[in-house]
C-alpha atoms as a PDB file:
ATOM      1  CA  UNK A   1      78.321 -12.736  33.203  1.00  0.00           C
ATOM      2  CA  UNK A   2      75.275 -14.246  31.601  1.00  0.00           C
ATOM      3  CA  UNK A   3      73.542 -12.716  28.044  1.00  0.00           C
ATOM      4  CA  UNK A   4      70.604 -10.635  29.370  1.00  0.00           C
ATOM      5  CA  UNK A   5      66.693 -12.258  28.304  1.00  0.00           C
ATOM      6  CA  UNK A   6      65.751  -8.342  27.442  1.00  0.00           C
ATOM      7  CA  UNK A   7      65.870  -8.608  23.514  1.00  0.00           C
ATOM      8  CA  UNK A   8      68.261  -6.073  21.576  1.00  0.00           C
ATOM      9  CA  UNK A   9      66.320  -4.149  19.144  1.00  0.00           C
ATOM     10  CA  UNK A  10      66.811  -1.758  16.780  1.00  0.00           C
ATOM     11  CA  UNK A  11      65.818   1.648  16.797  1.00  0.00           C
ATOM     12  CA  UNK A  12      62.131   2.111  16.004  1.00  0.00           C
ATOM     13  CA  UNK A  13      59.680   2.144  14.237  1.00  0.00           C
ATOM     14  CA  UNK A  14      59.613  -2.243  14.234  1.00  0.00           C
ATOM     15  CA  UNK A  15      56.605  -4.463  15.124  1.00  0.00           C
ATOM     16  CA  UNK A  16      55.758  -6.444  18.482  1.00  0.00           C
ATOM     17  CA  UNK A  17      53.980  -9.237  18.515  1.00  0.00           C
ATOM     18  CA  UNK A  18      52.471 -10.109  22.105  1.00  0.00           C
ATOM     19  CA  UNK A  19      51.507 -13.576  23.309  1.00  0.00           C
ATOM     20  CA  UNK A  20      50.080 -14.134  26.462  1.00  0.00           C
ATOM     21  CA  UNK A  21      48.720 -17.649  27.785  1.00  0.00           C
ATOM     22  CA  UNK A  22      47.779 -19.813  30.365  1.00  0.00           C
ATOM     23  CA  UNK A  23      48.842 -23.259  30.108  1.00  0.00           C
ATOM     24  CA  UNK A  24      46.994 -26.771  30.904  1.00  0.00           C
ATOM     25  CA  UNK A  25      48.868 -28.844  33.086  1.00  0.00           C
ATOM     26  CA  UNK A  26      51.274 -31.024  32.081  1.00  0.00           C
ATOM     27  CA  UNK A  27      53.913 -30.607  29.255  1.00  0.00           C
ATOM     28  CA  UNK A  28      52.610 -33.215  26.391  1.00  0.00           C
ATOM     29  CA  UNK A  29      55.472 -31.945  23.926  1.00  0.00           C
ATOM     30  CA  UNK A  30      55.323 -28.446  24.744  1.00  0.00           C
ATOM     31  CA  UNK A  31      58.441 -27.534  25.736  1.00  0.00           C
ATOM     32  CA  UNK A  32      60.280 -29.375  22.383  1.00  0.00           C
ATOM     33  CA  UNK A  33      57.666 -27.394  20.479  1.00  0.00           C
ATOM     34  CA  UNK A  34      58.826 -24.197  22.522  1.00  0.00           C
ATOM     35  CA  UNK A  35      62.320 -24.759  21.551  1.00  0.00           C
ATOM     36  CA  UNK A  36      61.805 -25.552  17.777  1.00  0.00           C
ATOM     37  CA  UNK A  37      59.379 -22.500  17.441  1.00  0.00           C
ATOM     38  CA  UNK A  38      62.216 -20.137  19.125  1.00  0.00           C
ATOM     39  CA  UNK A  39      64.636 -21.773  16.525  1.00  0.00           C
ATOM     40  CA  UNK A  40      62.542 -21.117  13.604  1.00  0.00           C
ATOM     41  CA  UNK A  41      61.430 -17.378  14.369  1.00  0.00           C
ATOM     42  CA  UNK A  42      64.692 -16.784  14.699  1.00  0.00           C
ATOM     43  CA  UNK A  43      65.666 -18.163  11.063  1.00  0.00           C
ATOM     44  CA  UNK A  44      62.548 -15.759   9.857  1.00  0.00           C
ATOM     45  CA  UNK A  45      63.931 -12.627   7.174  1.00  0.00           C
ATOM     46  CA  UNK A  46      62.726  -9.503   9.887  1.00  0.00           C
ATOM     47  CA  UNK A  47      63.051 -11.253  13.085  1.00  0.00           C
ATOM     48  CA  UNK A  48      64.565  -8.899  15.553  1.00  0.00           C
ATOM     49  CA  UNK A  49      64.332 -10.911  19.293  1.00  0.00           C
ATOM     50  CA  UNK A  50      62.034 -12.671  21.388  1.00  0.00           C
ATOM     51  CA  UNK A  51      61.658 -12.509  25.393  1.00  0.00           C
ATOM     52  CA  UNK A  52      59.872 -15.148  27.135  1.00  0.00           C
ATOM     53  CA  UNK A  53      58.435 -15.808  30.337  1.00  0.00           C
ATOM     54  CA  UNK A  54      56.239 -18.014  32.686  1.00  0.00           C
ATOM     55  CA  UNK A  55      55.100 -18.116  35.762  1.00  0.00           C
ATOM     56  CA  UNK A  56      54.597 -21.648  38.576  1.00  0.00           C
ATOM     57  CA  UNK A  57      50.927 -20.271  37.811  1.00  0.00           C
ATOM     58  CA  UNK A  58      51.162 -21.414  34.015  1.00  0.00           C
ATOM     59  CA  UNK A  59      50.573 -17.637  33.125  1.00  0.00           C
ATOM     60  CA  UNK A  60      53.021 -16.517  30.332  1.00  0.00           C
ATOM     61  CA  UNK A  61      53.667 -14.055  27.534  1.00  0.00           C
ATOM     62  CA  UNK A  62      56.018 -13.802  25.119  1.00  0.00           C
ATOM     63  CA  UNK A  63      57.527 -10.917  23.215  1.00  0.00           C
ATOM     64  CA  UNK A  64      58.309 -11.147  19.583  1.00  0.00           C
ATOM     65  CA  UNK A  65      59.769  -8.404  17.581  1.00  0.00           C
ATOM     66  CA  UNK A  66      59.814  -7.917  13.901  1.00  0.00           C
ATOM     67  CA  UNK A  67      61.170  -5.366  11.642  1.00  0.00           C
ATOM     68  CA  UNK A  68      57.691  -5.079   9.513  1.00  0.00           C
ATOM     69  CA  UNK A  69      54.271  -6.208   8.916  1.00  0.00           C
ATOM     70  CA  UNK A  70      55.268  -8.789   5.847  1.00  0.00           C
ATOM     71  CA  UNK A  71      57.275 -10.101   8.380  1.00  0.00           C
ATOM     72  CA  UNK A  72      54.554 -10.980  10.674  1.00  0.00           C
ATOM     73  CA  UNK A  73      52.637 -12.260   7.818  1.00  0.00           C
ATOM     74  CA  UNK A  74      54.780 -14.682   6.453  1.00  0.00           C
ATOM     75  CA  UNK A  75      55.978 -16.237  10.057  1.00  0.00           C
ATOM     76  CA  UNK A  76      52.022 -16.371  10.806  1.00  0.00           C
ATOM     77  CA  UNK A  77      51.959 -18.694   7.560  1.00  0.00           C
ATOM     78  CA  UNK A  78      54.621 -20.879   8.638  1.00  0.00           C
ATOM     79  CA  UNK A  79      53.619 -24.384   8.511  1.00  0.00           C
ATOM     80  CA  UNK A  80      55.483 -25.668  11.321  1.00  0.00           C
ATOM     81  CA  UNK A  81      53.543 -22.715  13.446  1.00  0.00           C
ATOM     82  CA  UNK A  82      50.571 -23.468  12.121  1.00  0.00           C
ATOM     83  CA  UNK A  83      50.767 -27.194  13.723  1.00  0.00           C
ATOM     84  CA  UNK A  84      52.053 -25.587  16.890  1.00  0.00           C
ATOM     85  CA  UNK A  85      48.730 -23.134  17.236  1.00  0.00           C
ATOM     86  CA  UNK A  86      46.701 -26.741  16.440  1.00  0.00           C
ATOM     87  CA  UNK A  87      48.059 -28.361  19.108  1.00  0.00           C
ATOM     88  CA  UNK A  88      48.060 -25.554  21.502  1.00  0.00           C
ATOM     89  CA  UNK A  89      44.407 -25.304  21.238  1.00  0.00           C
ATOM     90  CA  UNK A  90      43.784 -28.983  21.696  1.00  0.00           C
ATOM     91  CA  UNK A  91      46.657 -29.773  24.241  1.00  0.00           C
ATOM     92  CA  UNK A  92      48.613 -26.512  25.623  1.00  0.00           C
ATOM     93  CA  UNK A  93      46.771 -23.734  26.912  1.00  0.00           C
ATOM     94  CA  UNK A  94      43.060 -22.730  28.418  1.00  0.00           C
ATOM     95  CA  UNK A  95      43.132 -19.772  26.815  1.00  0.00           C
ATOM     96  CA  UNK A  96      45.699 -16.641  24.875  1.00  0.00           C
ATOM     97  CA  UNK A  97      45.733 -13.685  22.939  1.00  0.00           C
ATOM     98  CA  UNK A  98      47.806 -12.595  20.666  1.00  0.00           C
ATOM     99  CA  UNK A  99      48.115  -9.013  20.165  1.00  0.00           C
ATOM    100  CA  UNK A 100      50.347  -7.041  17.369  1.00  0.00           C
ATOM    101  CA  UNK A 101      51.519  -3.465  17.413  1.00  0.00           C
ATOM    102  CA  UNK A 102      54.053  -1.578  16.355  1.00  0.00           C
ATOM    103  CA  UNK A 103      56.893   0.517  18.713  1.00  0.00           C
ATOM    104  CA  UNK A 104      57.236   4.112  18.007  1.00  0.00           C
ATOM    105  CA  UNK A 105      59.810   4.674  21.167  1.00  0.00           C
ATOM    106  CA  UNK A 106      61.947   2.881  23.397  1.00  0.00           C
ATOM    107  CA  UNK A 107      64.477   3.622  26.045  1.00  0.00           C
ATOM    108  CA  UNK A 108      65.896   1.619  28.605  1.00  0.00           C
ATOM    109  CA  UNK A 109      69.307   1.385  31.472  1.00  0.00           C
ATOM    110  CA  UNK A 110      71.527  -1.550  31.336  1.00  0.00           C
ATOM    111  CA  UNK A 111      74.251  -1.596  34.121  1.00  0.00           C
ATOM    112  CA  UNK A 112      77.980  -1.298  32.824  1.00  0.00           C
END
C-alpha cells in the first residue's frame, strides 16, 4: 500500500496557503528547485503538509498548510524561497496566485 498525497492535518483552526500556476515549457531547474523547496517547508516550525499537483497542461496548484500566520510569515522570508519566486518569474511560470486562508472545518473518508 502506498502513503496517500492527501496531507494529514490537524484539527482546525490552521492556515492554507494556495498556489496555483501555469508553467513555461521546459524544466530549466525546476523540478530540483521543487524538491529542495518541499524539503525546506517541511523543516519550517508550523508546517503541517503539503499536496501537490500538475497537470500535461502545465496547470498546477499546490496546497500548503501551516499551523499559524507567523508561520506563513517567516517561510515567506526564507531566503532560499525568495530565490525560488525570482526565478519563477523569470524562468518557471506565465503566470500564479498565491492565495492564504485559514480552515475553520474539515472532514473527509479514507478507505480501511
Amino acid at each position: 500500500m502506498t502513503s496517500s498525497p492527501v496531507a494529514k492535518t490537524p484539527e482546525p483552526p490552521y492556515y492554507i496557503v494556495t498556489f496555483a500556476s501555469r508553467r513555461t515549457a521546459g524544466d530549466h531547474g525546476y523540478d530540483n528547485m521543487g524538491d529542495e523547496m518541499e524539503r525546506l517547508a517541511r523543516e519550517q516550525p508550523g508546517f503541517l503538509g503539503l499536496e501537490s499537483v500538475r497537470g500535461a497542461d502545465g496547470f498546477g496548484l499546490t496546497n500548503s498548510y501551516w499551523a499559524d500566520e507567523e508561520s506563513i510569515a517567516a517561510w515567506k522570508n526564507n531566503v532560499r524561497l525568495l530565490t525560488a519566486q525570482r526565478l519563477g518569474r523569470e524562468r518557471w511560470y506565465e503566470d500564479y496566485q498565491v492565495r492564504v486562508g485559514k480552515i475553520e472545518r474539515q472532514y473527509g473518508f479514507e478507505r480501511p
